[in-house]
Protein backbone atom coordinates (compact mmCIF):
# COMPACT_ATOMS: atom_id res chain seq x y z
CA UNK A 1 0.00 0.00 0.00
CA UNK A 2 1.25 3.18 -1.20
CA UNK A 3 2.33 5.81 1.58
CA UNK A 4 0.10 8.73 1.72
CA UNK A 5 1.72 12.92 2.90
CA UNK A 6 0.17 12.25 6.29
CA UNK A 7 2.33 8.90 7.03
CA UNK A 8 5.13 10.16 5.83
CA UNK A 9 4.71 13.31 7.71
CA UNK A 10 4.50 11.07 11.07
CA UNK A 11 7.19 8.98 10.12
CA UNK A 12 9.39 12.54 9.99
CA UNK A 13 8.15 13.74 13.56
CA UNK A 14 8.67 10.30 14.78
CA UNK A 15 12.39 9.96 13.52
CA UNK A 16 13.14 13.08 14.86
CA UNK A 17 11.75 12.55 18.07
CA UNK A 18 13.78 9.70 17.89
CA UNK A 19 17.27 11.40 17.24
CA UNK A 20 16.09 14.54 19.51
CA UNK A 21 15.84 11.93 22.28
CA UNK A 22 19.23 10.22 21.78
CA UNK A 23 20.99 13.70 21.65
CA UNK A 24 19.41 14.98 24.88
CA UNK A 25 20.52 11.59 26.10
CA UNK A 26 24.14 11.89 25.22
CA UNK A 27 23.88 15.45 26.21
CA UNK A 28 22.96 14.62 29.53
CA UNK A 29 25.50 11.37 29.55
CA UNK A 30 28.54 13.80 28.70
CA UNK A 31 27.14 16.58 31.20
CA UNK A 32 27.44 13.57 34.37
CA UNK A 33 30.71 12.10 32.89
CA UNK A 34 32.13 15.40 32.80
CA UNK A 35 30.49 16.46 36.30
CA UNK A 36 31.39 13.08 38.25
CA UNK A 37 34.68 11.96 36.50
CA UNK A 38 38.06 13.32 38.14
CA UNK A 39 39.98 15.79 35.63
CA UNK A 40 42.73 13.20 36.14
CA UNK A 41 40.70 10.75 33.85
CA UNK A 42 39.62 12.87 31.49
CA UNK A 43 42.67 14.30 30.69
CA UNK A 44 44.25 10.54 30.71
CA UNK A 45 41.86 10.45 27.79
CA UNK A 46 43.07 13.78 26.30
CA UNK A 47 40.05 15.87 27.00
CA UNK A 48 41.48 18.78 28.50
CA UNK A 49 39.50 21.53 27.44
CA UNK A 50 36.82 21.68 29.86
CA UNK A 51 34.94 24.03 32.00
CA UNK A 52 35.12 24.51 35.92
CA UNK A 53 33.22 21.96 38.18
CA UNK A 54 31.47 25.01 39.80
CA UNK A 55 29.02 24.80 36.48
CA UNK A 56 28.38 21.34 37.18
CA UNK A 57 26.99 22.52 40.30
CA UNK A 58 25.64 25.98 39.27
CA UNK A 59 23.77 25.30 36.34
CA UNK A 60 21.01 22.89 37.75
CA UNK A 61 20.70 25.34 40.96
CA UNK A 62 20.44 28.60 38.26
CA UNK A 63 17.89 26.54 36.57
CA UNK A 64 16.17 25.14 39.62
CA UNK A 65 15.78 28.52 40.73
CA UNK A 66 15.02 30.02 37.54
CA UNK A 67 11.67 27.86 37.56
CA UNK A 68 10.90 28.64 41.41
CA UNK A 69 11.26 32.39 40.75
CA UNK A 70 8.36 31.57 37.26
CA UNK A 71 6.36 30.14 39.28
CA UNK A 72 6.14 32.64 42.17
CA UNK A 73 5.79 35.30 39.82
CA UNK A 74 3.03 33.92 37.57
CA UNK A 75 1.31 33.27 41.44
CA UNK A 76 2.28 37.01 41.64
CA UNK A 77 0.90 38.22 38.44
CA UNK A 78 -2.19 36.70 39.21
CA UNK A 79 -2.82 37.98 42.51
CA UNK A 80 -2.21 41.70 40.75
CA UNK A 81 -4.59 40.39 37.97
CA UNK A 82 -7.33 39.67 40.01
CA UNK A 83 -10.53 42.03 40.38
CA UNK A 84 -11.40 42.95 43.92
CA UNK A 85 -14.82 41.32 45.22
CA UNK A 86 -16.82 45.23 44.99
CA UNK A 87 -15.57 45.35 41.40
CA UNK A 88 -18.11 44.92 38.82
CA UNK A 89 -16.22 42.51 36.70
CA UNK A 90 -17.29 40.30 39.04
CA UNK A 91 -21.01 40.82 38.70
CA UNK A 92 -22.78 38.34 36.18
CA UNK A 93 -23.47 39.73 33.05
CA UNK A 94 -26.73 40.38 31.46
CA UNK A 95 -26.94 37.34 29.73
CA UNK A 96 -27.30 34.85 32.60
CA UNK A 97 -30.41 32.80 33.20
CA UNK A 98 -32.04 32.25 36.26
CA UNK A 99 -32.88 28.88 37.65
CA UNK A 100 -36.61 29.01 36.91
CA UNK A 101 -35.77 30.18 33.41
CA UNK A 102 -34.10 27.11 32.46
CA UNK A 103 -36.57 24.53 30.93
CA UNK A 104 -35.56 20.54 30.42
CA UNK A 105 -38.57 19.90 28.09
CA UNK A 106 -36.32 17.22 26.64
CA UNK A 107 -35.92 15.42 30.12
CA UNK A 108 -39.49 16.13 31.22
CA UNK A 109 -39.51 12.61 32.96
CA UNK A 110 -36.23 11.48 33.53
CA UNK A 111 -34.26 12.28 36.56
CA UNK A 112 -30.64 13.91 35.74
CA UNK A 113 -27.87 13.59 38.26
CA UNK A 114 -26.32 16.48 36.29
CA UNK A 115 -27.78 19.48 37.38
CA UNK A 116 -28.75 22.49 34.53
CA UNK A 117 -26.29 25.14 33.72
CA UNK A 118 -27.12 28.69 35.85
CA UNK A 119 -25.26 31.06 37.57
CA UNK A 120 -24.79 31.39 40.85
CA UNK A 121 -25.21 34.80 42.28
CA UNK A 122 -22.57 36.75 43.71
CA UNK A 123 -23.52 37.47 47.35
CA UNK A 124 -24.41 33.75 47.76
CA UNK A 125 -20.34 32.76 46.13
CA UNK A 126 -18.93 34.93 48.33
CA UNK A 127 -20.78 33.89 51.12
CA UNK A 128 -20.06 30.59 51.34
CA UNK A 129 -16.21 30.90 49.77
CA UNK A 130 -14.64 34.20 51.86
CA UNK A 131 -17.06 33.96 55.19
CA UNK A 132 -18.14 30.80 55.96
CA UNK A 133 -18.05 31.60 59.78
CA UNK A 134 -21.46 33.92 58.99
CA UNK A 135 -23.72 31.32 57.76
């Protein structure tokens, strides 16, 4: 059977996944060799060019931290982002339906355990989310 552009389109992502994989691999072999092995050895071997051992220590801790400071920053960001309860972004919009508004003519008889799509008003949301100790 004749291959068609789609297959041979996978077959391209798949074979370089494949070789992306077995470079980050040997990447990350070389990286420990070079991180664990004395420089005695590897200069036995002639591999002499080489840089310190503090980057075999630094780079995972500048990257460890790099990803601790994204993540308390997007937390950040969000926090700033956020509208205030009194706001009026966080009134519903005109466009919400009420719970006696929504009809289930199509379920007439039948029970659902899923119950229908309305909004929940404000007061009630921040009620029972930011002062649960007045109910």
């Amino acid at each position: 059977m004749p291959h068609t552009g789609e297959q041979k389109g996978e077959a391209q992502v798949a074979i370089t996944g494949f070789i992306s994989c077995l470079l980050v691999l040997g990447v990350f072999g070389g990286y420990l060799v070079w991180a664990i092995v004395p420089d005695e050895y590897l200069h036995l071997m002639h591999i002499t060019y080489l840089p310190s051992k503090y980057w075999a220590v630094a780079i995972p801790a500048v990257i460890i931290m790099t990803c601790f400071y994204y993540w308390v920053a997007s937390v950040l960001i969000v926090l700033v982002m956020t509208y205030p309860l009194t706001d009026g972004h966080c009134v519903t919009d005109v466009d919400k339906k009420k719970e006696a508004e929504v009809k289930l003519s199509s379920l007439s008889g039948i029970k659902s355990s899923v119950p229908p799509w309305v909004d929940i008003p404000v007061d009630v949301t921040s009620a029972l989310l930011f002062q649960p100790w007045k109910n």
